[in-house]
N, C-alpha and C. Protein backbone atom coordinates (compact mmCIF):
# COMPACT_ATOMS: atom_id res chain seq x y z
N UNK A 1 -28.49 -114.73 -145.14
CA UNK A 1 -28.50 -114.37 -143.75
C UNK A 1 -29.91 -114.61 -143.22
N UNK A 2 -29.99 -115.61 -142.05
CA UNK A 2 -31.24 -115.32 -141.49
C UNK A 2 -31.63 -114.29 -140.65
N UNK A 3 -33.11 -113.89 -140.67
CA UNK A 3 -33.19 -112.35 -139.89
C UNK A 3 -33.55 -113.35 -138.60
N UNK A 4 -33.64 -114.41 -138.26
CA UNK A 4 -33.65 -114.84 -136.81
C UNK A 4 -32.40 -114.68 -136.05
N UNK A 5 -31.25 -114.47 -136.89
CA UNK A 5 -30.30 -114.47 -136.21
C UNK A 5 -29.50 -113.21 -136.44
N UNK A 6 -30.62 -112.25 -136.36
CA UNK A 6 -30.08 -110.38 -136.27
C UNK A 6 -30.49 -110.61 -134.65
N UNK A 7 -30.12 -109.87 -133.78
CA UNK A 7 -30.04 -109.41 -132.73
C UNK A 7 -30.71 -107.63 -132.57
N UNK A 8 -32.08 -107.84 -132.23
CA UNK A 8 -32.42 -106.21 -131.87
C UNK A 8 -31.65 -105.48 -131.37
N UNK A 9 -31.35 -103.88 -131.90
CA UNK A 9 -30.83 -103.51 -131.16
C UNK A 9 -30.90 -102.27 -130.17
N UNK A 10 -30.81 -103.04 -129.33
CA UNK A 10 -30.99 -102.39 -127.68
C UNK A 10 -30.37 -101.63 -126.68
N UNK A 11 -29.28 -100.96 -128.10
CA UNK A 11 -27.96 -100.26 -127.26
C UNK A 11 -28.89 -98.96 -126.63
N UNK A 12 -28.94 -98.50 -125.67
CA UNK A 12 -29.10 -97.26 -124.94
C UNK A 12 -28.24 -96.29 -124.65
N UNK A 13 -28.40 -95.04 -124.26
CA UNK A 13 -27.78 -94.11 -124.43
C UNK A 13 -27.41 -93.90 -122.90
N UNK A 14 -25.78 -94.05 -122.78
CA UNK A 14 -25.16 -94.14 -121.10
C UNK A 14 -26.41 -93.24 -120.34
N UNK A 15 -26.83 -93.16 -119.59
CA UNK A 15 -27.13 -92.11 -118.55
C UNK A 15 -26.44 -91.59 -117.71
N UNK A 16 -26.84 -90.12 -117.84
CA UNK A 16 -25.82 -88.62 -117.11
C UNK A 16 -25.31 -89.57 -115.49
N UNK A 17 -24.25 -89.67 -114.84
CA UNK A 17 -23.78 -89.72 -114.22
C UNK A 17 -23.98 -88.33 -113.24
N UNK A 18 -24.25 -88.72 -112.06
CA UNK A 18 -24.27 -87.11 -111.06
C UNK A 18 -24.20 -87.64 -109.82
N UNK A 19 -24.10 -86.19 -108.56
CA UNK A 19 -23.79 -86.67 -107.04
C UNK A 19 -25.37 -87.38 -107.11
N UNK A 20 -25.02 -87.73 -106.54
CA UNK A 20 -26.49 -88.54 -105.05
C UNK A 20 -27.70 -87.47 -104.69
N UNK A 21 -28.76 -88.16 -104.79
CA UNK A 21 -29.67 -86.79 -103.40
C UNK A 21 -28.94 -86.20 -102.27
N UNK A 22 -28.82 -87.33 -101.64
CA UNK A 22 -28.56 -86.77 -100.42
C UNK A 22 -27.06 -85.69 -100.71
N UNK A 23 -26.11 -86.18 -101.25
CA UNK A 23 -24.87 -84.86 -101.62
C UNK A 23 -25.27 -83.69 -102.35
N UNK A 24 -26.20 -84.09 -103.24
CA UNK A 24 -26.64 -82.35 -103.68
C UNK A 24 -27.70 -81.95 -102.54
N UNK A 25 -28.46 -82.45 -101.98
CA UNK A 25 -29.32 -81.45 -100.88
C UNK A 25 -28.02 -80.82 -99.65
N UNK A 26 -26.48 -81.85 -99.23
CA UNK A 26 -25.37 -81.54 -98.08
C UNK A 26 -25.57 -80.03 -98.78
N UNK A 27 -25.03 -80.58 -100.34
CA UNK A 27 -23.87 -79.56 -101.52
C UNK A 27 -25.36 -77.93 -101.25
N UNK A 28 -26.11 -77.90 -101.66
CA UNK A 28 -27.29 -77.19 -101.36
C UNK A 28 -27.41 -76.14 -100.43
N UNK A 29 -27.48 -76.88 -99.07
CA UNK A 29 -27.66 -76.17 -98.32
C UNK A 29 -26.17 -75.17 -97.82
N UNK A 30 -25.17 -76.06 -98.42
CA UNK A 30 -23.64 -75.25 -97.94
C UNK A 30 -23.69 -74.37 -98.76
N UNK A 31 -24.35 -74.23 -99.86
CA UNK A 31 -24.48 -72.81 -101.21
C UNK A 31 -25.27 -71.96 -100.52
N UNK A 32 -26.23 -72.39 -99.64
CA UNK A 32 -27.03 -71.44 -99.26
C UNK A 32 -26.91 -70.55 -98.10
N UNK A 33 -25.89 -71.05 -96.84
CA UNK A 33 -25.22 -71.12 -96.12
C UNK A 33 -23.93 -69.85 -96.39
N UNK A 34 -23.51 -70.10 -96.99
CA UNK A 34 -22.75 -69.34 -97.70
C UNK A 34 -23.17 -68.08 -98.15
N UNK A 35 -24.28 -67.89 -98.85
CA UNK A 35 -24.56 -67.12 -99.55
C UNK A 35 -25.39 -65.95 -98.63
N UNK A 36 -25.65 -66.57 -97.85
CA UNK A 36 -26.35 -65.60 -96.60
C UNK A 36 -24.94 -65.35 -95.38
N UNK A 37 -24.48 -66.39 -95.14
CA UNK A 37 -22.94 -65.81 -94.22
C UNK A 37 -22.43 -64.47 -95.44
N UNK A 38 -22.25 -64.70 -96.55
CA UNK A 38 -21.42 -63.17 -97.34
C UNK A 38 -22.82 -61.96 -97.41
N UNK A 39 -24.17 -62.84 -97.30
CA UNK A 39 -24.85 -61.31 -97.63
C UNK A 39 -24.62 -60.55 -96.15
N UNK A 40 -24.75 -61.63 -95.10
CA UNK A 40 -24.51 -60.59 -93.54
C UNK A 40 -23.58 -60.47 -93.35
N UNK A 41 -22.13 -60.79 -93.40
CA UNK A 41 -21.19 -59.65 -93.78
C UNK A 41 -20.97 -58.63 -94.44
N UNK A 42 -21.63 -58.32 -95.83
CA UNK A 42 -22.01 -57.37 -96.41
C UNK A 42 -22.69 -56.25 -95.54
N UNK A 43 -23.76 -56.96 -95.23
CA UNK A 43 -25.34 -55.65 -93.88
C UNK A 43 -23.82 -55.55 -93.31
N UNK A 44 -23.24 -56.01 -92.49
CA UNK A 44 -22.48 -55.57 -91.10
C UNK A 44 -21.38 -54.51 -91.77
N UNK A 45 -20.49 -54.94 -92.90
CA UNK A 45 -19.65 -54.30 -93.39
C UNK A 45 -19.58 -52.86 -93.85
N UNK A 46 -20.95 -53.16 -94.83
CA UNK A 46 -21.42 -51.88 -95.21
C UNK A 46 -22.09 -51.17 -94.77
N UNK A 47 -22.79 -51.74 -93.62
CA UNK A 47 -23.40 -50.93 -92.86
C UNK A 47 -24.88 -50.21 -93.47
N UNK A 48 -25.44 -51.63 -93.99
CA UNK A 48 -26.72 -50.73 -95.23
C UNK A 48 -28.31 -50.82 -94.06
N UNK A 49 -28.70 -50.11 -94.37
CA UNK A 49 -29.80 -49.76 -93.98
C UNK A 49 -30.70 -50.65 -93.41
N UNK A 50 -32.07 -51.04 -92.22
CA UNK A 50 -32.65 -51.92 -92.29
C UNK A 50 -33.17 -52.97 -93.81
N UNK A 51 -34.09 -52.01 -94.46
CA UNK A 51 -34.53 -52.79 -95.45
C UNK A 51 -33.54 -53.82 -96.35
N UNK A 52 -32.99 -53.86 -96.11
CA UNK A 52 -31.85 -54.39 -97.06
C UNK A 52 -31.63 -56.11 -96.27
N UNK A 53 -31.94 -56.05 -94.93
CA UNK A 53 -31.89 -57.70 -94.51
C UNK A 53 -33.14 -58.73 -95.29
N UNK A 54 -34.43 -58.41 -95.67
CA UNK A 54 -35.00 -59.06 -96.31
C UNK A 54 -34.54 -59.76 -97.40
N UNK A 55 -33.79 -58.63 -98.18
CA UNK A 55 -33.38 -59.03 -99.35
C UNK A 55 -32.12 -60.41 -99.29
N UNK A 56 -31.08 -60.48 -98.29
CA UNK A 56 -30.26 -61.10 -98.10
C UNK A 56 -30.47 -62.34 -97.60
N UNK A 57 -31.95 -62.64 -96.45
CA UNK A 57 -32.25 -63.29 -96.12
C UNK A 57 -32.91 -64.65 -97.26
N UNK A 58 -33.41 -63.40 -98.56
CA UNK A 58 -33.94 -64.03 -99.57
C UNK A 58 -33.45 -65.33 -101.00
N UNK A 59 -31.91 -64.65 -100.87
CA UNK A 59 -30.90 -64.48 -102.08
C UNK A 59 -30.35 -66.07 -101.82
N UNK A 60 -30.41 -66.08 -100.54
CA UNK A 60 -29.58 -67.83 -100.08
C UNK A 60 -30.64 -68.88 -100.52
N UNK A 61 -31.64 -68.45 -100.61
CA UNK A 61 -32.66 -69.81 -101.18
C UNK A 61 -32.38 -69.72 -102.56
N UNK A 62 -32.29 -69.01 -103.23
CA UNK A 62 -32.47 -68.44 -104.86
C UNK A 62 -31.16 -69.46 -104.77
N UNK A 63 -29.97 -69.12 -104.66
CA UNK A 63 -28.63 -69.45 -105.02
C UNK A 63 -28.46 -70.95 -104.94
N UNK A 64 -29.50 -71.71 -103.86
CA UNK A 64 -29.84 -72.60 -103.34
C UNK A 64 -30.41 -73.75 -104.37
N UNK A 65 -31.32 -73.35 -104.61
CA UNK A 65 -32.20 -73.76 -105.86
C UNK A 65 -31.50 -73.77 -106.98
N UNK A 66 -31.01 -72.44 -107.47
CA UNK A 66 -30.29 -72.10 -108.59
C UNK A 66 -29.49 -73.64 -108.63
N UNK A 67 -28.09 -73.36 -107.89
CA UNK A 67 -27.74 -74.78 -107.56
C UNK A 67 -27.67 -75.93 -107.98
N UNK A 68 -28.99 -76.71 -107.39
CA UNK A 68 -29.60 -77.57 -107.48
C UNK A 68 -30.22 -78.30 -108.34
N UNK A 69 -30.59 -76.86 -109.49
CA UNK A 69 -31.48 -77.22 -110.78
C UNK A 69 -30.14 -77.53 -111.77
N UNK A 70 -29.08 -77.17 -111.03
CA UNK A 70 -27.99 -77.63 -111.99
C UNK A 70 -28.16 -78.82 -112.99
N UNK A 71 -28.73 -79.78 -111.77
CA UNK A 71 -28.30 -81.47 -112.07
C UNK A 71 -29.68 -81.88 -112.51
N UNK A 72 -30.74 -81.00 -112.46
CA UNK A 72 -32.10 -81.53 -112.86
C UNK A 72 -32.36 -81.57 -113.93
């Protein structure tokens, strides 16, 4: 056998398949969207105290990110 006529081999390993930028930042912001529409139904529902909007206002970025880092 000649080794001129081995062929290197150059097989690579598929790469992860995923949405797009732009569909995970749509996908993103509708998690985040979401997640603050149920925390202010919550304030309104339950009827909780001022301090408690910071926190809700906060939770939609977290969930947001969270998210996001899915695909990273």
């Amino acid at each position: 056998m000649d080794p001129r006529s081995i062929e290197p081999q150059t097989a690579k390993a598929p790469a992860k398949k995923g949405p797009s930028k732009r569909m995970l930042n749509m996908l993103s912001v509708l998690v985040g969207l979401a997640t603050f529409a149920g925390g202010l139904a919550w304030i309104i529902y339950a009827e909780l105290p001022i301090f408690a909007i910071p926190l809700v206002s906060c939770v939609p970025v977290i969930a947001a990110v969270a998210f996001r880092n899915c695909w990273d």
